[in-house]
N, C-alpha and C. Protein backbone atom coordinates (compact mmCIF):
# COMPACT_ATOMS: atom_id res chain seq x y z
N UNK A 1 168.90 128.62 108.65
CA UNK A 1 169.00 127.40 109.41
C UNK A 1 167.67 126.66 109.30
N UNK A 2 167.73 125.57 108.65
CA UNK A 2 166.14 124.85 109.06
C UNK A 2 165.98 123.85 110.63
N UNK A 3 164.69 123.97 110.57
CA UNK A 3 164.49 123.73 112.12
C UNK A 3 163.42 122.59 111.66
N UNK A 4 164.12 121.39 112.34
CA UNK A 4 163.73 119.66 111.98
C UNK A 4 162.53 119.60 113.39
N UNK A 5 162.27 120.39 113.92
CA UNK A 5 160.94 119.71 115.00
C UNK A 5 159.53 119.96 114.58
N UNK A 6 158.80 119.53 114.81
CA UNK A 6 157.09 119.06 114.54
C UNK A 6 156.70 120.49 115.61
N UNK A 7 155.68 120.80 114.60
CA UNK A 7 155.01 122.45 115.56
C UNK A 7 154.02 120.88 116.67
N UNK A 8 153.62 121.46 118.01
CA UNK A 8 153.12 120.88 118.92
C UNK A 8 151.82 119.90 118.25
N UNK A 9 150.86 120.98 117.57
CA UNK A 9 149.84 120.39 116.62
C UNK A 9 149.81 119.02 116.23
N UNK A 10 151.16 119.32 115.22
CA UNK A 10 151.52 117.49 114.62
C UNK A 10 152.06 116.43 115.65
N UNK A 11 152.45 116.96 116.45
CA UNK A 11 152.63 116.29 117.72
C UNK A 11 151.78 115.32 118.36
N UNK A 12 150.33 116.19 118.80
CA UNK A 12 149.45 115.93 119.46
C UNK A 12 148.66 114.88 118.26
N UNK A 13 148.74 115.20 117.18
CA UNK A 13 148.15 114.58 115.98
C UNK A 13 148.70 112.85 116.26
N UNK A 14 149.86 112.97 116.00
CA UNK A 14 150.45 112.21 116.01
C UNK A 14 150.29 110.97 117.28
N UNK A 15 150.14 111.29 118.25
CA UNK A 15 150.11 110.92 119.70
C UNK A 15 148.41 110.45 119.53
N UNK A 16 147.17 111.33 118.80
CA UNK A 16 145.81 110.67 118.65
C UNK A 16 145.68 109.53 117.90
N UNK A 17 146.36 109.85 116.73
CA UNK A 17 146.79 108.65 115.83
C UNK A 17 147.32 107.55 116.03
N UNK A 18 148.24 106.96 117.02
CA UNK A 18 148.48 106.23 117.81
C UNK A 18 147.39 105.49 118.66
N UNK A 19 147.12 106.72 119.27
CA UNK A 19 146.00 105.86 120.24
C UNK A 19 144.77 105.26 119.80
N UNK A 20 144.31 106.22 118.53
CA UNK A 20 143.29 105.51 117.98
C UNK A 20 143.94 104.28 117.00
N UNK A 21 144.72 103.80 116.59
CA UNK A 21 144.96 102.71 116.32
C UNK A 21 145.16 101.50 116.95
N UNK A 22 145.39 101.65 117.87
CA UNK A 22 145.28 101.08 119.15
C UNK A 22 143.75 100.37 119.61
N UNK A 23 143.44 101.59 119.08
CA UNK A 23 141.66 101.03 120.00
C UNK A 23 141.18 100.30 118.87
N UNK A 24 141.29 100.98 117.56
CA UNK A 24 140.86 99.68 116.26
C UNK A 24 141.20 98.57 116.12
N UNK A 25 142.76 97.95 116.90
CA UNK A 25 142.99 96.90 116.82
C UNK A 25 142.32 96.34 117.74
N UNK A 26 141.59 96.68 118.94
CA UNK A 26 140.73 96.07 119.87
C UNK A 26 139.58 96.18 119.59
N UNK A 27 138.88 97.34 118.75
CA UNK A 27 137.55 96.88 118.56
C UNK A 27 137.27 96.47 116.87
N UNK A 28 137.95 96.14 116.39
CA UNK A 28 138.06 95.32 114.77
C UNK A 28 136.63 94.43 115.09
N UNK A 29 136.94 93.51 116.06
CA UNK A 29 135.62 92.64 116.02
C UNK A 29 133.81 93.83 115.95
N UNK A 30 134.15 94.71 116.53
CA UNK A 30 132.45 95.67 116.99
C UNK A 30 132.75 96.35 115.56
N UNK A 31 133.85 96.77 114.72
CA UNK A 31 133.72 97.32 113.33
C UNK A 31 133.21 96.56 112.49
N UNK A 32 133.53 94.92 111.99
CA UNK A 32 132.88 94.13 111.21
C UNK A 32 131.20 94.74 111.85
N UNK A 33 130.77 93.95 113.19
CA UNK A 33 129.61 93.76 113.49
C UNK A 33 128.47 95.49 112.77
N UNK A 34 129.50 96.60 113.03
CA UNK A 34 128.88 97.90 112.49
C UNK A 34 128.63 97.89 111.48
N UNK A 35 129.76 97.38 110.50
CA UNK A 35 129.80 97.48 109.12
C UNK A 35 128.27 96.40 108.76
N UNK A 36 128.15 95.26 109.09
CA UNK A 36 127.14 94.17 109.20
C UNK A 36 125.90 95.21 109.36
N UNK A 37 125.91 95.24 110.12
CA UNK A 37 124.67 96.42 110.89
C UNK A 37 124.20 97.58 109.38
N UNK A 38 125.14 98.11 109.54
CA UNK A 38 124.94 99.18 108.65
C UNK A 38 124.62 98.88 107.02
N UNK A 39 125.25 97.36 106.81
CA UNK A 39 124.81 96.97 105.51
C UNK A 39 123.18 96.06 105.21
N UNK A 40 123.11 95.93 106.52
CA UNK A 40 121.68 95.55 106.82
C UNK A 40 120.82 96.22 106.47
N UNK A 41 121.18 97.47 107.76
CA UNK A 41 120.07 98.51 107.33
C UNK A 41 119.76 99.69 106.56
N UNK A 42 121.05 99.83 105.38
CA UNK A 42 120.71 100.23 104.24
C UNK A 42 120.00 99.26 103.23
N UNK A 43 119.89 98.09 103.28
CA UNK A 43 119.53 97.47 102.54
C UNK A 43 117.93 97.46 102.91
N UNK A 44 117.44 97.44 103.86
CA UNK A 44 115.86 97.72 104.45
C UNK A 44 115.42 98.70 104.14
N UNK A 45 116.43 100.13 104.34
CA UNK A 45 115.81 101.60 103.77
C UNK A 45 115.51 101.27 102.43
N UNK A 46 116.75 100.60 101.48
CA UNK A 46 116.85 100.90 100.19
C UNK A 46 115.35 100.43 99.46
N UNK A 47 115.07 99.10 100.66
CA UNK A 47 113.71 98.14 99.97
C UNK A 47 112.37 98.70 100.17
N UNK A 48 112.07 99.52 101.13
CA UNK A 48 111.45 100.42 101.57
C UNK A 48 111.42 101.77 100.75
N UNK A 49 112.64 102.18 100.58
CA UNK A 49 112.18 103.32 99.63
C UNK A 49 111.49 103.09 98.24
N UNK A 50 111.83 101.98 97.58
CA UNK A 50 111.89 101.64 96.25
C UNK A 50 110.79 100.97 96.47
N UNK A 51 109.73 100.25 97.68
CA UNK A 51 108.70 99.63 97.39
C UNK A 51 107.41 101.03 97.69
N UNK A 52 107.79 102.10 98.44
CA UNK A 52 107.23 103.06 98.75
C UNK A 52 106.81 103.72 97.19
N UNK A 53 108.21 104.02 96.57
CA UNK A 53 107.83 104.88 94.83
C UNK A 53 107.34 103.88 94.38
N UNK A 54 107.49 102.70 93.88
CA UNK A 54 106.78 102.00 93.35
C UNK A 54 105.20 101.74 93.48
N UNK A 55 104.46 101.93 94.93
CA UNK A 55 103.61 101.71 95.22
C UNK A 55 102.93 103.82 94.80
N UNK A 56 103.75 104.48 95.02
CA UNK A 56 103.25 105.66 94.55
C UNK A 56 103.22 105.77 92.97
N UNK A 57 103.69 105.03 91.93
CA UNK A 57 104.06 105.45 90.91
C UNK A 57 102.67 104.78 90.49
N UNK A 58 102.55 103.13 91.04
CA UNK A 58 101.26 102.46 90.69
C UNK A 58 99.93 103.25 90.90
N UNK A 59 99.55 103.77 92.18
CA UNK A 59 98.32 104.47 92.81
C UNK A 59 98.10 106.11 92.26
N UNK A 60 99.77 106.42 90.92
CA UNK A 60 99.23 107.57 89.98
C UNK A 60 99.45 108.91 90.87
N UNK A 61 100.42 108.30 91.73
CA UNK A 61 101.23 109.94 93.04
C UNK A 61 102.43 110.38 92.09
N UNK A 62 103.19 109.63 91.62
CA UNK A 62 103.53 110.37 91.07
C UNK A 62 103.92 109.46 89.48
N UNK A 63 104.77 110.66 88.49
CA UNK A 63 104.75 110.20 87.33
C UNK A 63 106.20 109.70 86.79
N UNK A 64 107.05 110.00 87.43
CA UNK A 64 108.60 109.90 87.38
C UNK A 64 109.09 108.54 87.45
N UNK A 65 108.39 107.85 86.11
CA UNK A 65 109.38 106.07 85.98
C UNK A 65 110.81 106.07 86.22
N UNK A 66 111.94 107.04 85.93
CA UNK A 66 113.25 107.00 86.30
C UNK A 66 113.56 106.67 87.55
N UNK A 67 113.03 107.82 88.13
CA UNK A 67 112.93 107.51 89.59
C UNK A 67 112.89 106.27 90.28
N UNK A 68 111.51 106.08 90.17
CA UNK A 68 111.28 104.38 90.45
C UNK A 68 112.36 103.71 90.13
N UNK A 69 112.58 103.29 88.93
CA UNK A 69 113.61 102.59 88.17
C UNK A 69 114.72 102.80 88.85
N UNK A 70 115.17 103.72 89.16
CA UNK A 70 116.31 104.01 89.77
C UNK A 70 116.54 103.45 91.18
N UNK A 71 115.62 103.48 91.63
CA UNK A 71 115.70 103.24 93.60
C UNK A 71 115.73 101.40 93.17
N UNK A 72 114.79 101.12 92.22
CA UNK A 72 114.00 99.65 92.37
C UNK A 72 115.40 98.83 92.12
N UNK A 73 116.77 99.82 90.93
CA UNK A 73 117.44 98.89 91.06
C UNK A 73 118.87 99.26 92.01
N UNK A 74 119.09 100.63 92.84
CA UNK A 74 119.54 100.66 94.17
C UNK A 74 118.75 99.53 94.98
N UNK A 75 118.14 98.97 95.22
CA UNK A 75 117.69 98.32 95.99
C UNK A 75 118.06 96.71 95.28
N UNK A 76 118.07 96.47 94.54
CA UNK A 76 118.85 94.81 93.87
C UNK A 76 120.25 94.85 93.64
N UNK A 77 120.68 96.23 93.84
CA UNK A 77 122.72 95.90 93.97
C UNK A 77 122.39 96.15 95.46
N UNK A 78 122.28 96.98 96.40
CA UNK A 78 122.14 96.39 97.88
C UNK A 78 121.99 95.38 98.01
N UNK A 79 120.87 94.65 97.96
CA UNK A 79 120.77 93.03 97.94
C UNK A 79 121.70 91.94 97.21
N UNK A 80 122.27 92.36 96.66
CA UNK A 80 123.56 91.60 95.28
C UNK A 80 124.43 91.53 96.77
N UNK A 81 125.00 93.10 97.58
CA UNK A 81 125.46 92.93 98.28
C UNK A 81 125.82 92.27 99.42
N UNK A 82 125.02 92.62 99.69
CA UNK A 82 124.41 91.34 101.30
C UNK A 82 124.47 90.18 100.90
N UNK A 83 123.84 90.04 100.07
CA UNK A 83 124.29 88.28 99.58
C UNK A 83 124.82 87.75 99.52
N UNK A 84 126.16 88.74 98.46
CA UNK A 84 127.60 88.27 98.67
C UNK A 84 127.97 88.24 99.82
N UNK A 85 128.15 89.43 101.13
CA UNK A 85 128.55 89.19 102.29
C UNK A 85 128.66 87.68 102.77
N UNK A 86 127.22 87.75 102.57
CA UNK A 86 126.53 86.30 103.12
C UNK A 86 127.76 84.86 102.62
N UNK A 87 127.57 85.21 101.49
CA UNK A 87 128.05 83.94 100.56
C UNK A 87 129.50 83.88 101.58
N UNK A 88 130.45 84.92 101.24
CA UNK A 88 131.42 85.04 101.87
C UNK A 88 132.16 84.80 103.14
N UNK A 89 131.05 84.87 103.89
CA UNK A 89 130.81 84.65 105.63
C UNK A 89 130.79 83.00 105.46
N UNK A 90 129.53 82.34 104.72
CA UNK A 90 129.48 80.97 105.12
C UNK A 90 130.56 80.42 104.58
N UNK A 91 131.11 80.75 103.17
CA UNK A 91 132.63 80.14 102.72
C UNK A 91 133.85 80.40 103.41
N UNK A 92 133.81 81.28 104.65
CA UNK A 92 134.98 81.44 105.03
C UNK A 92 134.87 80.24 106.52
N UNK A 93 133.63 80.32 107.02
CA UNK A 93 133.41 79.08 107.96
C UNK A 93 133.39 77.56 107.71
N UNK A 94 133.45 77.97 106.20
CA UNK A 94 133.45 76.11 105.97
C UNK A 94 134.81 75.57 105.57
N UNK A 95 135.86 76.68 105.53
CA UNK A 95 137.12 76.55 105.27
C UNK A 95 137.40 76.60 106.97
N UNK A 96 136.96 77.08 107.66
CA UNK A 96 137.62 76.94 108.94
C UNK A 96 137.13 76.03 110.05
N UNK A 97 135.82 75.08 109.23
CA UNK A 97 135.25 74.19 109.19
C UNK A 97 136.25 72.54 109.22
N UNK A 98 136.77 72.99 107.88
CA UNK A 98 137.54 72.14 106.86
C UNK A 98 139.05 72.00 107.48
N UNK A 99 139.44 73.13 108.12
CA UNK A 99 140.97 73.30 108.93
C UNK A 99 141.08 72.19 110.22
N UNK A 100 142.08 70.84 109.93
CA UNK A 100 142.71 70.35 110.99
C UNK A 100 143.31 70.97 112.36
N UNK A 101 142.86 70.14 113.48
CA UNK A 101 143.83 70.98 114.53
C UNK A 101 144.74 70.23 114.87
């Protein structure tokens, strides 16, 4: 005989899953602002790390050009990033700018 009910587990799963969807549709606005946040301040670490090796690689701390190279250009696609954000943000306000009421 197969037995069609959910063990309690998937149940309760099910019932969190709900509720947390729920709360994402109310805090959508504080997720952009996190996501914002968080793309900020990887982009500060990233400039910071990469001006840190750079400034060690110059003063002869250490010898590892890859390295450098590597962070210096993690740190210009971060910034590619944000930019775009940016770009994206002001083009979506000037279309809603542009919208009749």
């Amino acid at each position: 005989m197969i037995q069609n009910s959910l063990p309690i587990q998937q149940i309760q799963g099910l019932s969190e899953l709900s509720s947390s969807a729920q709360k994402n549709q109310s805090s959508s606005e504080s997720n952009f602002n996190d996501m914002l946040t968080n793309a900020l301040s990887g982009l500060d670490a990233s400039l910071k790390n990469s001006e840190a090796q750079m400034n060690a690689f110059v003063a002869g701390e250490t010898d590892n050009l890859h390295q450098v190279m590597i962070s210096m250009q993690e740190a210009h696609i971060n910034f590619q990033m944000v930019t775009e954000i940016r770009n994206k943000a002001i083009e979506a306000f000037q279309d809603l700018s542009r919208m009749q009421i």
